[in-house]
C-alpha atoms as a PDB file:
ATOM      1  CA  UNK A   1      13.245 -22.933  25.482  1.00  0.00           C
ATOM      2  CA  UNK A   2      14.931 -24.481  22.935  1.00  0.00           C
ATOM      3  CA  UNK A   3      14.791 -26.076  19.101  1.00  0.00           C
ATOM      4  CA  UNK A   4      11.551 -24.324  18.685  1.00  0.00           C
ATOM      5  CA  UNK A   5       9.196 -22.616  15.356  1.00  0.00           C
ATOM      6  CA  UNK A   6       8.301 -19.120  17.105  1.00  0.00           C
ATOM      7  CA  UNK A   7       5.325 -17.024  15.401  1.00  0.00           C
ATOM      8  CA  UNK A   8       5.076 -13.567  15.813  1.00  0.00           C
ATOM      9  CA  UNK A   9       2.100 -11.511  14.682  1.00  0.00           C
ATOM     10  CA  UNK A  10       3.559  -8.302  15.148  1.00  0.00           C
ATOM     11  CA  UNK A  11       7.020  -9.031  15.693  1.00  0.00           C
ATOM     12  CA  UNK A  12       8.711  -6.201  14.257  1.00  0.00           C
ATOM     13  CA  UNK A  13       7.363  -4.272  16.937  1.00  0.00           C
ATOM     14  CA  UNK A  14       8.553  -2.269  20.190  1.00  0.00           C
ATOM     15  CA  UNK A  15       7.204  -5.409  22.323  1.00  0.00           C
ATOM     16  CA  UNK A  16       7.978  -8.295  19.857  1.00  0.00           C
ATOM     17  CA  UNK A  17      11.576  -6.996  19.166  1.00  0.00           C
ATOM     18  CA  UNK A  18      12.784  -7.261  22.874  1.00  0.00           C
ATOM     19  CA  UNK A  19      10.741 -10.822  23.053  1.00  0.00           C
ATOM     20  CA  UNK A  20      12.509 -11.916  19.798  1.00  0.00           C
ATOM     21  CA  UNK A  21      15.808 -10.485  21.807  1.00  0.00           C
ATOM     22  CA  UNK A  22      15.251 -13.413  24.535  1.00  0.00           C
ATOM     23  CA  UNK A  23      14.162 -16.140  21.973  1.00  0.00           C
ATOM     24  CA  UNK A  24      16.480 -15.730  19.369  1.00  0.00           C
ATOM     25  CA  UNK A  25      19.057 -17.219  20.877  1.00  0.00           C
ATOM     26  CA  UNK A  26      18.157 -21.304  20.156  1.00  0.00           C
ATOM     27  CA  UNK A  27      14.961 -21.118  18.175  1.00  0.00           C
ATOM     28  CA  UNK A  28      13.870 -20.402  15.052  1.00  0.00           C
ATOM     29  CA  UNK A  29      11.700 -17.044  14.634  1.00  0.00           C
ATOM     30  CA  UNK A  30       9.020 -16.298  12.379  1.00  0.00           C
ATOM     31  CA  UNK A  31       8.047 -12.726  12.101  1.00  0.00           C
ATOM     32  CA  UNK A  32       4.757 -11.838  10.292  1.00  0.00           C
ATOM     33  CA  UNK A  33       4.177  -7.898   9.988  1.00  0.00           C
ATOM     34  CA  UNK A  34       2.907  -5.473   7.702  1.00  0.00           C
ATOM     35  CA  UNK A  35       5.694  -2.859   8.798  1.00  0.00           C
ATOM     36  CA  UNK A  36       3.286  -0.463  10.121  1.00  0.00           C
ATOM     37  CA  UNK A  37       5.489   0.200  13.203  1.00  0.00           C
ATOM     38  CA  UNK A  38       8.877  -1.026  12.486  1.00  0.00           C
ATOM     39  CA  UNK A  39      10.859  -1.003  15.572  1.00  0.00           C
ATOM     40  CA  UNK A  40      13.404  -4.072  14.616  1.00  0.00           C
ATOM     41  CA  UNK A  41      15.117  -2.072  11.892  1.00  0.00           C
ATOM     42  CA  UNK A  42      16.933  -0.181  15.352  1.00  0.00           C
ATOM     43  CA  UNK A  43      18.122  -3.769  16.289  1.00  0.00           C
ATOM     44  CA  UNK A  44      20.539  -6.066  14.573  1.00  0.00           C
ATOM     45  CA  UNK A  45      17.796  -9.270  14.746  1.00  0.00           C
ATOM     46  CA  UNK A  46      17.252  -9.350  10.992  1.00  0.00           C
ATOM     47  CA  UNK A  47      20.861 -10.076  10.569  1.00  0.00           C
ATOM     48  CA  UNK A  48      20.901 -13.427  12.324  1.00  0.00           C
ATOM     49  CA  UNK A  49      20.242 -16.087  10.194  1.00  0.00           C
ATOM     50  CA  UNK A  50      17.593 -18.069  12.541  1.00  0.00           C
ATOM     51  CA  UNK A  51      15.415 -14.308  12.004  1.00  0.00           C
ATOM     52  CA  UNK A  52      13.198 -14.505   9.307  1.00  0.00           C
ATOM     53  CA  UNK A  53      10.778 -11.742   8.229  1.00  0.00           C
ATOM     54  CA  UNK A  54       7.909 -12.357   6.339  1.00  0.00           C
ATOM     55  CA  UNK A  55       5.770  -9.376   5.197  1.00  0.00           C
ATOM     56  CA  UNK A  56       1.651  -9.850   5.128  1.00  0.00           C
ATOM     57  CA  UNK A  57      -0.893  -9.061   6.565  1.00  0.00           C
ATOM     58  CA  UNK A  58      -3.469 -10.679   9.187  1.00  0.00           C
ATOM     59  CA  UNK A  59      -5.945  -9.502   7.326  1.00  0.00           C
ATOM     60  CA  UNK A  60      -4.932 -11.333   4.668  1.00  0.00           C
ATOM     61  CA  UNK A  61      -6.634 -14.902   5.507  1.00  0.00           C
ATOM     62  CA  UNK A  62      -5.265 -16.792   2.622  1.00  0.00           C
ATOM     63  CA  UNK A  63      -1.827 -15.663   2.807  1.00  0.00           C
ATOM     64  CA  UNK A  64      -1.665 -16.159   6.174  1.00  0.00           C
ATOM     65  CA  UNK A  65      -2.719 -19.784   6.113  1.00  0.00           C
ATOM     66  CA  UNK A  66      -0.373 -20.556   3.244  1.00  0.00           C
ATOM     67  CA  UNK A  67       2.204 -19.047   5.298  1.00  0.00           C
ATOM     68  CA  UNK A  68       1.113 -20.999   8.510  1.00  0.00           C
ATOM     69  CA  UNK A  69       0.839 -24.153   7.083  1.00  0.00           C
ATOM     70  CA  UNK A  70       3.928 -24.163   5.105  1.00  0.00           C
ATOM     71  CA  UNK A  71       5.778 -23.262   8.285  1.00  0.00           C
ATOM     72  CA  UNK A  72       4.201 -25.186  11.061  1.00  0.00           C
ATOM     73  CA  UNK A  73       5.350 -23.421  14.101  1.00  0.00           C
ATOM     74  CA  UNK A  74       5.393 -24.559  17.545  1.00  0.00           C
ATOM     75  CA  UNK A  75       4.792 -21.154  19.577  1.00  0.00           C
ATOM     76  CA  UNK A  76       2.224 -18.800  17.972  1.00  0.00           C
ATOM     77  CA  UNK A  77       2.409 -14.955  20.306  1.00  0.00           C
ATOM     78  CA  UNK A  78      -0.008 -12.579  18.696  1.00  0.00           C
ATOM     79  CA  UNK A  79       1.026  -8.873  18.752  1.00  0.00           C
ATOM     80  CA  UNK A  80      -0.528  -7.338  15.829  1.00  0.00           C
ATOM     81  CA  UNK A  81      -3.086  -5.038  16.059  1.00  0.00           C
ATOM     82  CA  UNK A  82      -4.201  -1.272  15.526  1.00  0.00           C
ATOM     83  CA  UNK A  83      -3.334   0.799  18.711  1.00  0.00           C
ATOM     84  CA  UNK A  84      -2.470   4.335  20.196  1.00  0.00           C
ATOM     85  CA  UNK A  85      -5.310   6.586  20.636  1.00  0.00           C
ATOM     86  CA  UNK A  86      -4.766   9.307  17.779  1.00  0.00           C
ATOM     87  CA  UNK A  87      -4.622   6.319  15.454  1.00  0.00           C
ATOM     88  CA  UNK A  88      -7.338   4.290  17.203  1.00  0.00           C
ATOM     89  CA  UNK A  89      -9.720   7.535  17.013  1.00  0.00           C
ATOM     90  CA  UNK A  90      -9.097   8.074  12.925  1.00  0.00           C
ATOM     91  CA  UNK A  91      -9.102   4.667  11.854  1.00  0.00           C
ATOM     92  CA  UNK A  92     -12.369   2.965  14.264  1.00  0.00           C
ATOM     93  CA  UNK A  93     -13.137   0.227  11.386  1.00  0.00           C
ATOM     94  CA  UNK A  94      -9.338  -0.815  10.675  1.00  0.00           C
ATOM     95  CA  UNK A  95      -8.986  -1.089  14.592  1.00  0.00           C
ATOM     96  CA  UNK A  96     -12.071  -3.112  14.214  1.00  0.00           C
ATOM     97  CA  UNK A  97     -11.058  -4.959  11.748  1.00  0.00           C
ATOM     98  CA  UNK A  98      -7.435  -5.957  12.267  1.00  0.00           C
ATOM     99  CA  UNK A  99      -7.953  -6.568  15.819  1.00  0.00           C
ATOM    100  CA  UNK A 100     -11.337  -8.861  15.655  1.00  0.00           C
ATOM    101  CA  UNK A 101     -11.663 -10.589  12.034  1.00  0.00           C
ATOM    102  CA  UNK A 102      -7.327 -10.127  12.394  1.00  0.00           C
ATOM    103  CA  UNK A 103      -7.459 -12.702  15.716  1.00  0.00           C
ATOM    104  CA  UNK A 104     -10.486 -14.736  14.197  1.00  0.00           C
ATOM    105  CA  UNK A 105      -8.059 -15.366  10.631  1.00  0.00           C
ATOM    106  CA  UNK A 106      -4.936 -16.440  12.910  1.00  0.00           C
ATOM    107  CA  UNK A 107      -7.172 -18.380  15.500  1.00  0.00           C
ATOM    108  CA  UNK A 108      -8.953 -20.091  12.645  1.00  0.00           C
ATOM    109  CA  UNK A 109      -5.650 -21.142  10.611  1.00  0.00           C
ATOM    110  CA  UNK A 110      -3.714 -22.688  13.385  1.00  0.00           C
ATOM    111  CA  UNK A 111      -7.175 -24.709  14.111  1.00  0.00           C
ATOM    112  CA  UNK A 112      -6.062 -27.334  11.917  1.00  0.00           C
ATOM    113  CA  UNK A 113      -2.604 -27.501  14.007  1.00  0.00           C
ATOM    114  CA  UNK A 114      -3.755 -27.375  17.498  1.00  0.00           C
ATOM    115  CA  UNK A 115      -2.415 -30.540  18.599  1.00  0.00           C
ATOM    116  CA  UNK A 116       1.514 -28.922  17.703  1.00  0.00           C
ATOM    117  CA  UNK A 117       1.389 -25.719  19.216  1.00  0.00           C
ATOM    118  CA  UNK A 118       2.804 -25.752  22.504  1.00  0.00           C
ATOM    119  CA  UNK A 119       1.455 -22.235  23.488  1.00  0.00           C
ATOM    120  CA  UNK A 120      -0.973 -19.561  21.325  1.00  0.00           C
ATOM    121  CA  UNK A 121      -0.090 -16.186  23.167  1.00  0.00           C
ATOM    122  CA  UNK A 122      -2.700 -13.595  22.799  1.00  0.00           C
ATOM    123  CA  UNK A 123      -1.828  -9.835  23.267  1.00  0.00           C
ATOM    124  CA  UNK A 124      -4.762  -8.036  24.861  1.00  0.00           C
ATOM    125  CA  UNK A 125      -4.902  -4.300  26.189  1.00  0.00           C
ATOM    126  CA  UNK A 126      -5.642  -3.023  30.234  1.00  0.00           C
ATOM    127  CA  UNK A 127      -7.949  -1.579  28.445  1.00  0.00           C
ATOM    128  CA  UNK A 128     -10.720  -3.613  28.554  1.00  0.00           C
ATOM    129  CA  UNK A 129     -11.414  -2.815  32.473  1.00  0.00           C
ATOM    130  CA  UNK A 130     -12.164   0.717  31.436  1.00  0.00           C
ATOM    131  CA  UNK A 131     -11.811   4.397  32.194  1.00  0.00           C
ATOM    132  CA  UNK A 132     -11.420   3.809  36.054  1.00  0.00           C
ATOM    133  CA  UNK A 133      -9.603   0.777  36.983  1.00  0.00           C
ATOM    134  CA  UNK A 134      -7.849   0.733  40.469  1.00  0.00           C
ATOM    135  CA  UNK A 135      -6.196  -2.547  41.503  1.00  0.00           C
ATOM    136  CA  UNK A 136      -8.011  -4.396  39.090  1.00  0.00           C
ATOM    137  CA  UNK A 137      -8.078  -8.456  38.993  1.00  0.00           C
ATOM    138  CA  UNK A 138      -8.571 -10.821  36.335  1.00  0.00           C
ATOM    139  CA  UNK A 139     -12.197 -11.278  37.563  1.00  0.00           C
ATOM    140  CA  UNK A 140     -13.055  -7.813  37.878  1.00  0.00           C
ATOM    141  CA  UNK A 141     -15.817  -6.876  35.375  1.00  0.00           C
ATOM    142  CA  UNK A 142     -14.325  -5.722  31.919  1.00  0.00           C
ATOM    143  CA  UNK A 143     -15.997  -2.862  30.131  1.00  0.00           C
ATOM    144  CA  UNK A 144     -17.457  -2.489  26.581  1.00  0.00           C
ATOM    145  CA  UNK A 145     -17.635   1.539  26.927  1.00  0.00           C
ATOM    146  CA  UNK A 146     -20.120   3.638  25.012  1.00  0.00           C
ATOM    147  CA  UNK A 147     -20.987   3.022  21.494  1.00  0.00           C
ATOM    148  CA  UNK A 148     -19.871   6.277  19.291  1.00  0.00           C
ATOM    149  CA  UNK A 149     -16.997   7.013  21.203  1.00  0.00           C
ATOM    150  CA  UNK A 150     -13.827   5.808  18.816  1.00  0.00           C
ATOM    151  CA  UNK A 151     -11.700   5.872  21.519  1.00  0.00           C
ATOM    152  CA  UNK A 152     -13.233   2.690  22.737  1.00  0.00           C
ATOM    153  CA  UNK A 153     -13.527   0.250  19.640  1.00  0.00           C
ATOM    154  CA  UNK A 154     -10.033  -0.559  20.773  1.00  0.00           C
ATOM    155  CA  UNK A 155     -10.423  -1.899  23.799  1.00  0.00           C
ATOM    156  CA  UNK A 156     -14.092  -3.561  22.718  1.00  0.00           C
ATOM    157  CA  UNK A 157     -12.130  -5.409  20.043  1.00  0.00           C
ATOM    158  CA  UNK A 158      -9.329  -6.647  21.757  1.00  0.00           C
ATOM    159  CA  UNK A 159     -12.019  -7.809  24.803  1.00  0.00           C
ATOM    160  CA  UNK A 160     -14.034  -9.904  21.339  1.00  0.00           C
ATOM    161  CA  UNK A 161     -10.107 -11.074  20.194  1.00  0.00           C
ATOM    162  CA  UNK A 162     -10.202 -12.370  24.407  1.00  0.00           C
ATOM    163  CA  UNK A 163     -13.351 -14.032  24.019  1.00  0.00           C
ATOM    164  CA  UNK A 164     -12.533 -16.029  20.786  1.00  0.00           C
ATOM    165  CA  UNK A 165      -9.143 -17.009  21.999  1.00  0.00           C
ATOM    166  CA  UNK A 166     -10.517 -18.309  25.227  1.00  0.00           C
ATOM    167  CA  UNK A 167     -13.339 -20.021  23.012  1.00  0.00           C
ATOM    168  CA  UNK A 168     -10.889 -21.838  20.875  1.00  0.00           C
ATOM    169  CA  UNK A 169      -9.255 -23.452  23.779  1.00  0.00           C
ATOM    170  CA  UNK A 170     -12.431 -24.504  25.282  1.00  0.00           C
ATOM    171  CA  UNK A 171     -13.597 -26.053  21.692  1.00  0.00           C
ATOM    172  CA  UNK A 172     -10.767 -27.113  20.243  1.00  0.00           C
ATOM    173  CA  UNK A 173      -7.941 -27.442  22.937  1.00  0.00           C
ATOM    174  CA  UNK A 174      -5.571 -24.655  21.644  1.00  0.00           C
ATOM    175  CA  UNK A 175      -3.432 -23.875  24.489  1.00  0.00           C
ATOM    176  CA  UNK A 176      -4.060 -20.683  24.937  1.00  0.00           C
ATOM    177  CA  UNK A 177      -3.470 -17.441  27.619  1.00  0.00           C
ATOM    178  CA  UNK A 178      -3.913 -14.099  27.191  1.00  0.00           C
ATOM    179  CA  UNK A 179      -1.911 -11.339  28.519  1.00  0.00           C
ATOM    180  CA  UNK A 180      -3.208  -7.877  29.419  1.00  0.00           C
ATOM    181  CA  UNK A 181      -0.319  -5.494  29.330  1.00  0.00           C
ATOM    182  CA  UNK A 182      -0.343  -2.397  31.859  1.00  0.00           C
ATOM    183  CA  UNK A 183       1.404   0.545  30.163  1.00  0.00           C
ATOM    184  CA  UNK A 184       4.803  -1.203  28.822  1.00  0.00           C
ATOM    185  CA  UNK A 185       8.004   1.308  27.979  1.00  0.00           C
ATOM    186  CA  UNK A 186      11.438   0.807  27.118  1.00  0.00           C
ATOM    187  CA  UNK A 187      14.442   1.226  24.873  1.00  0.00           C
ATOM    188  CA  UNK A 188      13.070   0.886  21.146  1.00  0.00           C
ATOM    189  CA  UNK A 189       9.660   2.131  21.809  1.00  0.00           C
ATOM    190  CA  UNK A 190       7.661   4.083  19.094  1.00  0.00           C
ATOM    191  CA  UNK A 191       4.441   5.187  18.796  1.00  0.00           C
ATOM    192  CA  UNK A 192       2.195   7.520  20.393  1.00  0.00           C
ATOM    193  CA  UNK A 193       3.129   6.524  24.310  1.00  0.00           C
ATOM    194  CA  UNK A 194       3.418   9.352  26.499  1.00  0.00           C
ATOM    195  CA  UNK A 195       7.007   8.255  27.671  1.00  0.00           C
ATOM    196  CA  UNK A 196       8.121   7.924  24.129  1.00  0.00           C
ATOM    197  CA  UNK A 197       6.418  11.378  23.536  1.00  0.00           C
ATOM    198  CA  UNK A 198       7.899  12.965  26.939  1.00  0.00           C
ATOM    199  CA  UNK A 199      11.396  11.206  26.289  1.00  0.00           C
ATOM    200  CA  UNK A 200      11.506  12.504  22.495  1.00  0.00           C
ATOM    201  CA  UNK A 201      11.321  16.109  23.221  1.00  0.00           C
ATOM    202  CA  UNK A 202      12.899  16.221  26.530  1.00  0.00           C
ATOM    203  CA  UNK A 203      16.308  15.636  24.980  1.00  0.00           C
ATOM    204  CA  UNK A 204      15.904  18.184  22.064  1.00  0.00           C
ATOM    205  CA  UNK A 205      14.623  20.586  24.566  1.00  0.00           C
ATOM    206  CA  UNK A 206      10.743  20.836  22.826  1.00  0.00           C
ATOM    207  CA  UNK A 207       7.671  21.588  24.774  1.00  0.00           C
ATOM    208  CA  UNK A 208       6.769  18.933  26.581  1.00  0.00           C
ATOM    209  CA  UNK A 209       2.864  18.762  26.010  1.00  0.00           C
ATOM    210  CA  UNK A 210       0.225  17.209  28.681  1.00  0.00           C
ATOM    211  CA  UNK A 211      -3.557  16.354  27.369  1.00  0.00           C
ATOM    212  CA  UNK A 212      -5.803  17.655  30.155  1.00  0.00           C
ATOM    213  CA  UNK A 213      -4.703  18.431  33.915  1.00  0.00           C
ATOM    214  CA  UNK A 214      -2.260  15.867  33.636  1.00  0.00           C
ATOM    215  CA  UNK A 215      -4.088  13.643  36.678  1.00  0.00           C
ATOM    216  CA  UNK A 216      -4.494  10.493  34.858  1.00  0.00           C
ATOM    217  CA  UNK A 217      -2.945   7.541  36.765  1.00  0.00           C
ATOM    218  CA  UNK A 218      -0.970   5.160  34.657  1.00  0.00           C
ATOM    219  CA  UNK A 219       1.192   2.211  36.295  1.00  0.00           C
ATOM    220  CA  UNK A 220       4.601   1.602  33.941  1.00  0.00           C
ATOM    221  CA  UNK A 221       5.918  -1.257  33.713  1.00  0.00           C
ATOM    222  CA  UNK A 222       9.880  -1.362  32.294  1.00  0.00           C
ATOM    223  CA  UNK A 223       9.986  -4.048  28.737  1.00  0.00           C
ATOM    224  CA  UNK A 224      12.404  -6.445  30.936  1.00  0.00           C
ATOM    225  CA  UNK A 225       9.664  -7.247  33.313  1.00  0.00           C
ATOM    226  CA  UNK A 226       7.420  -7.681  30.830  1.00  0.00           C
ATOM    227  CA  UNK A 227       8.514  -9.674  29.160  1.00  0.00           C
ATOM    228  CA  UNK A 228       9.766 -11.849  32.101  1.00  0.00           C
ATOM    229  CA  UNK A 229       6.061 -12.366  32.117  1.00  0.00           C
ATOM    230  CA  UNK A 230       5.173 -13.338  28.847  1.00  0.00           C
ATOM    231  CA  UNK A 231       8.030 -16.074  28.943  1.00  0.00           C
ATOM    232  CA  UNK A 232       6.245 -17.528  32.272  1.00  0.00           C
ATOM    233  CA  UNK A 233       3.356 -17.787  30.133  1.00  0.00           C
ATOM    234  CA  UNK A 234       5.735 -19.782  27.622  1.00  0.00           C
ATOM    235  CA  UNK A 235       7.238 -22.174  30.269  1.00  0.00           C
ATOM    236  CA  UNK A 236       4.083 -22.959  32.782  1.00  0.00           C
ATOM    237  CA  UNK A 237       2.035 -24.939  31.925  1.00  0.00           C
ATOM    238  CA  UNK A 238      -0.611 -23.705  34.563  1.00  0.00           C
ATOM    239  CA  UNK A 239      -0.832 -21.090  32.522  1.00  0.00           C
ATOM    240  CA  UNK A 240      -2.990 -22.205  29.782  1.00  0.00           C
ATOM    241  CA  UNK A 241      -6.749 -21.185  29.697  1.00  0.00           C
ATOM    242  CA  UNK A 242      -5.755 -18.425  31.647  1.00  0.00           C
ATOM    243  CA  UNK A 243      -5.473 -14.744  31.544  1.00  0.00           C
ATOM    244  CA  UNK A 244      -3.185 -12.350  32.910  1.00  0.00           C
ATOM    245  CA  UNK A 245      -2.286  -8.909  34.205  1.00  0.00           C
ATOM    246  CA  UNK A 246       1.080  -7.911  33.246  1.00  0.00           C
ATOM    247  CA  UNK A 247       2.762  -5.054  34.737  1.00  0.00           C
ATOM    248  CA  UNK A 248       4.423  -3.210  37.579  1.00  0.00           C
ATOM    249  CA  UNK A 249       1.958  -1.612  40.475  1.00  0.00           C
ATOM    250  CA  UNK A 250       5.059   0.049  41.779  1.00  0.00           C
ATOM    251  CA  UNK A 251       5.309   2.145  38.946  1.00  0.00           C
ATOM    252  CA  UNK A 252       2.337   4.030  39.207  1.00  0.00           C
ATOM    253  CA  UNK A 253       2.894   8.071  39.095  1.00  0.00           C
ATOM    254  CA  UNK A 254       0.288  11.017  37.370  1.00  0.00           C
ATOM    255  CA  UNK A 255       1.066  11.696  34.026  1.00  0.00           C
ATOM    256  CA  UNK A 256       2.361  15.067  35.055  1.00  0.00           C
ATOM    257  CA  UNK A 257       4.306  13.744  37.752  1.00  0.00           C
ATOM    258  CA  UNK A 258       5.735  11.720  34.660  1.00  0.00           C
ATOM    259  CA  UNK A 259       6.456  14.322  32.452  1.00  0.00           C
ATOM    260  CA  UNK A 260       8.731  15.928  35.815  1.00  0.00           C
ATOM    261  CA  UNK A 261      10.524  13.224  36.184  1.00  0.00           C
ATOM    262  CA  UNK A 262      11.387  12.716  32.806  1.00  0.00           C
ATOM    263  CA  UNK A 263      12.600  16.223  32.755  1.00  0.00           C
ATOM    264  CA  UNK A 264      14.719  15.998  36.017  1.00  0.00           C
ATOM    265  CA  UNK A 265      16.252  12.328  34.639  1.00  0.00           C
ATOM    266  CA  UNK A 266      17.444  14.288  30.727  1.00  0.00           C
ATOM    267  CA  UNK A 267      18.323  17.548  32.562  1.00  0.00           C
ATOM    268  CA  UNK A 268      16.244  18.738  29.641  1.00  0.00           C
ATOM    269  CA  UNK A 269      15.086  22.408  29.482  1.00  0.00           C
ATOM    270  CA  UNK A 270      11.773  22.043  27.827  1.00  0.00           C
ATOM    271  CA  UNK A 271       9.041  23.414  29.448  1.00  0.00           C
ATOM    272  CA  UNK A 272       6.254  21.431  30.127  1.00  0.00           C
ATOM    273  CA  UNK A 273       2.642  22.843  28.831  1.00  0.00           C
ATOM    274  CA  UNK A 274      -0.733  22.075  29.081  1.00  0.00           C
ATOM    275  CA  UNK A 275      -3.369  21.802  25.922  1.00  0.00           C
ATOM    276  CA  UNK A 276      -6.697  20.626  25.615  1.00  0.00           C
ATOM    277  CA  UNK A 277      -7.951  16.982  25.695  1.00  0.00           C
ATOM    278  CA  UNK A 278      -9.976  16.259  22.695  1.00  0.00           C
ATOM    279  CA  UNK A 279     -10.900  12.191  23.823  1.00  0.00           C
ATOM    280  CA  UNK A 280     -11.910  10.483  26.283  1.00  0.00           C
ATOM    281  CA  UNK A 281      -8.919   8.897  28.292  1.00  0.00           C
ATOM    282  CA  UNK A 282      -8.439   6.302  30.855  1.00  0.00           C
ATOM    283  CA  UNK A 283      -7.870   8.359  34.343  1.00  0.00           C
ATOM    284  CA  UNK A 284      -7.194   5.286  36.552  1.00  0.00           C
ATOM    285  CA  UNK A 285      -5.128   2.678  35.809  1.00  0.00           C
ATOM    286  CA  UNK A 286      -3.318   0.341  38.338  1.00  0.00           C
ATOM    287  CA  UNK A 287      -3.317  -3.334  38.432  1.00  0.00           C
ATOM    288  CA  UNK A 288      -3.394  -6.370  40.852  1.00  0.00           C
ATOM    289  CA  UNK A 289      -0.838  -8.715  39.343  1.00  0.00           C
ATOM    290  CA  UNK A 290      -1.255 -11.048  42.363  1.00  0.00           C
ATOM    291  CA  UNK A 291      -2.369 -14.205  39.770  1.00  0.00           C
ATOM    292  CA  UNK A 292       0.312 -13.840  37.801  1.00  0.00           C
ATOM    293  CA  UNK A 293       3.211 -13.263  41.146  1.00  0.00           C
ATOM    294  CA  UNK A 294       1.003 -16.565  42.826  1.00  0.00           C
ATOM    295  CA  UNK A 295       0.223 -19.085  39.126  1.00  0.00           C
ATOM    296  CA  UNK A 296       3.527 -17.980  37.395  1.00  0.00           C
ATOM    297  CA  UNK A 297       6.008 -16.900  40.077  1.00  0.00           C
ATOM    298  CA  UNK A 298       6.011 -13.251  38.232  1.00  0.00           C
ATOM    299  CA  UNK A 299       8.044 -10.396  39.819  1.00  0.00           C
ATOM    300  CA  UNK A 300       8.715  -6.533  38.474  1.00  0.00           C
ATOM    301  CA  UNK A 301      12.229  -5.707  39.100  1.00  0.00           C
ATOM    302  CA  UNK A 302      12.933  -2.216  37.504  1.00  0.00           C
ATOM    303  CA  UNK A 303      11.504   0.655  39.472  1.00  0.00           C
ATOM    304  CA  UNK A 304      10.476   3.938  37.770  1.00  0.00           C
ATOM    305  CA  UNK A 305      13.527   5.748  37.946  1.00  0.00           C
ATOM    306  CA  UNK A 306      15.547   3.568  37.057  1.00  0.00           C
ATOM    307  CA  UNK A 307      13.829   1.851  33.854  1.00  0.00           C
ATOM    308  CA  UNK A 308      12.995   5.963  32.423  1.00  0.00           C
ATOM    309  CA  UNK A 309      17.278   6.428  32.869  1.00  0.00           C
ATOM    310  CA  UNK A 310      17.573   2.869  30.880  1.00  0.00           C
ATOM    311  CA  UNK A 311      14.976   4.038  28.079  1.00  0.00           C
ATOM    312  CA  UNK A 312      16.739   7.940  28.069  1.00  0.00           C
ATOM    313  CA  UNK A 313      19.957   6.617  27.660  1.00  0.00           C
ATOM    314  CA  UNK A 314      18.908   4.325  24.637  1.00  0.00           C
ATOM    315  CA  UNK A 315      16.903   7.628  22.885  1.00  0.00           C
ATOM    316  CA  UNK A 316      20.361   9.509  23.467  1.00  0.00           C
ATOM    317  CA  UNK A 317      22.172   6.914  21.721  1.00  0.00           C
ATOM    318  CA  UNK A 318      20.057   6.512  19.157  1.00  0.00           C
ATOM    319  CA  UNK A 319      19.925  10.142  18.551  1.00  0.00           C
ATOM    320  CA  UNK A 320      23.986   9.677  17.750  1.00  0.00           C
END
C-alpha cells in the first residue's frame, strides 16, 4: 500500500501504534485521539514527518467533520472507543456514548466521501458473542447480555457500532469490514489486560493477582498476527461487507495457567494470589478464524511462548 491518506480513530493506541508501524512507511497518517491511552509516546512515530497527530474527539461531530473534510483520506480504521472492564463498569454512559453516537459521527461524516475511501475499517470486540463462546463463527448468534449489568454496555455498543457500519455499506456503498479482535497483546500494550497486568508485576516481583478461580479461557493472539489481519482486510477486496474473527486459536490457555507461564518466562518471584471477582466476566473465549484463513489467506504465526518472551523483553526494556 502505497501514496495513501490513512485515518486513525484511535491511533495513538497499543493496536493503532503497531498498525501505524506497518503503514508509515509510504503513506501519509492521520491520527485522531483524545490521548486517553497514549501508547505512541513509547515509539518514535511522531517524529516522522508523514505522522501527524491531531487531538479531538469523536464525540466531537463538528470538529471531526471539519477535520475529515479538510483532509480527505483514503483509508478510514476506527479504533477509538471506551474499553477494559474496570473502566467499562464506572463509566456505562461514556462507553455508550463514545462507542455508538462516536461510530454514528465518523460513519456519518465520511458519508459525503464514500466514493474515495478505499476501505472504512471498523474495530469491534469478541465480545459481542458473549460470556461462553467456544469456537465461535461469524454466523454464530451474538449476544446483547442483561440489561443492568455495566459490564455489558460494552460489548452491546460495539455490536450497535457493527450494525451501523454494515448499514452504511448496504445504503450508501462505504466499503466497509469489521474486525472482531480475540484478546490482542504485545510490546507497547497498556491498559487493564491481564498480560499487561501479569507482565507489569512479574518483573518487579509484585503479587500477581487472579479475579476468581482463575478458569476463564481466553485465546491470545501476539500484535504481529493481528495485525497481519487487519492489513488483509486493507488489500482484499473480498473483504468488504464482511466481518471477521481475528485472532490465534492456538493460543488459548486459563488465565491461571497464564499468570504461570508468565512467571516461569520473567523468572519473577511474585507470588501469584487469588481475590474476589466483583463482575461478571467472559469464561469462554476461543474463536473459529476459518473465514478469515479461507476469504483472506490469514495465518497466526507467533505461538504463546514465544509472543509473552517478545512482549517481556519489551516491558524489561522499557523499564531501563
Amino acid at each position: 500500500m502505497q501514496n495513501k491518506k490513512i485515518f486513525l480513530t484511535g491511533g495513538a493506541g497499543f493496536i493503532g501504534s503497531q498498525i501505524i508501524k506497518r503503514l508509515c512507511h509510504n503513506n501519509e497518517i492521520f491520527i485522531y485521539d483524545n490521548l486517553t491511552r497514549n501508547s505512541i509516546k513509547y515509539t518514535s512515530l511522531l517524529g516522522k514527518k508523514n505522522v501527524n497527530l491531531i487531538k479531538g474527539d469523536i464525540l466531537d461531530y463538528s470538529y471531526l467533520k471539519k477535520t475529515v473534510d479538510s483532509l480527505k483520506p483514503n483509508i478510514v480504521i476506527h479504533l477509538a472507543a471506551i474499553a477494559g472492564i474496570e473502566t467499562v463498569i464506572k463509566n456505562p454512559v461514556n462507553t455508550m456514548k463514545v462507542n455508538m453516537t462516536g461510530t454514528a459521527n465518523l460513519l456519518e461524516v465520511f458519508k459525503p466521501h464514500v466514493n474515495s475511501i478505499d476501505r472504512f475499517i471498523d474495530l469491534s470486540t469478541s465480545e459481542v458473542f458473549g460470556s461462553y463462546a467456544y469456537k465461535v463463527d461469524e454466523t454464530c448468534t451474538t449476544n446483547l447480555a442483561p440489561v443492568g449489568e455495566a459490564r455489558w454496555t460494552y460489548s452491546v455498543s460495539k455490536l450497535a457500532a457493527e450494525h451501523l457500519t454494515h448499514s452504511y455499506y448496504k445504503e450508501y456503498g462505504l466499503k466497509a469490514v469489521t474486525i472482531r479482535p480475540f484478546n490482542i497483546y504485545g510490546p507497547g500494550q497498556v491498559g487493564e489486560g491481564a498480560i499487561h497486568q501479569f507482565i507489569i508485576r512479574a518483573i518487579n516481583n509484585e503479587q500477581m493477582q487472579i479475579h476468581g478461580d482463575g478458569d476463564q479461557i481466553r485465546s491470545w493472539c501476539y500484535i504481529d498476527d493481528f495485525v497481519n489481519g487487519l492489513l488483509l482486510c486493507l488489500d482484499k477486496e473480498e473483504a468488504v461487507g464482511n466481518s471477521f474473527n481475528i485472532g490465534n486459536p492456538r493460543g488459548t490457555i486459563t488465565i491461571a495457567m497464564l499468570a504461570q507461564l508468565i512467571k516461569q518466562i520473567s523468572s519473577s518471584k511474585s507470588e501469584i494470589d487469588y481475590i474476589p471477582k466483583n463482575y461478571v466476566d467472559v469464561e469462554l473465549r476461543v474463536p473459529s478464524i476459518n473465514k478469515a484463513v479461507e476469504l483472506l489467506g490469514y495465518s497466526p504465526k507467533i505461538d504463546l511462548t514465544l509472543g509473552l518472551t517478545k512482549t517481556i523483553e519489551w516491558y524489561h526494556d522499557f523499564k531501563k
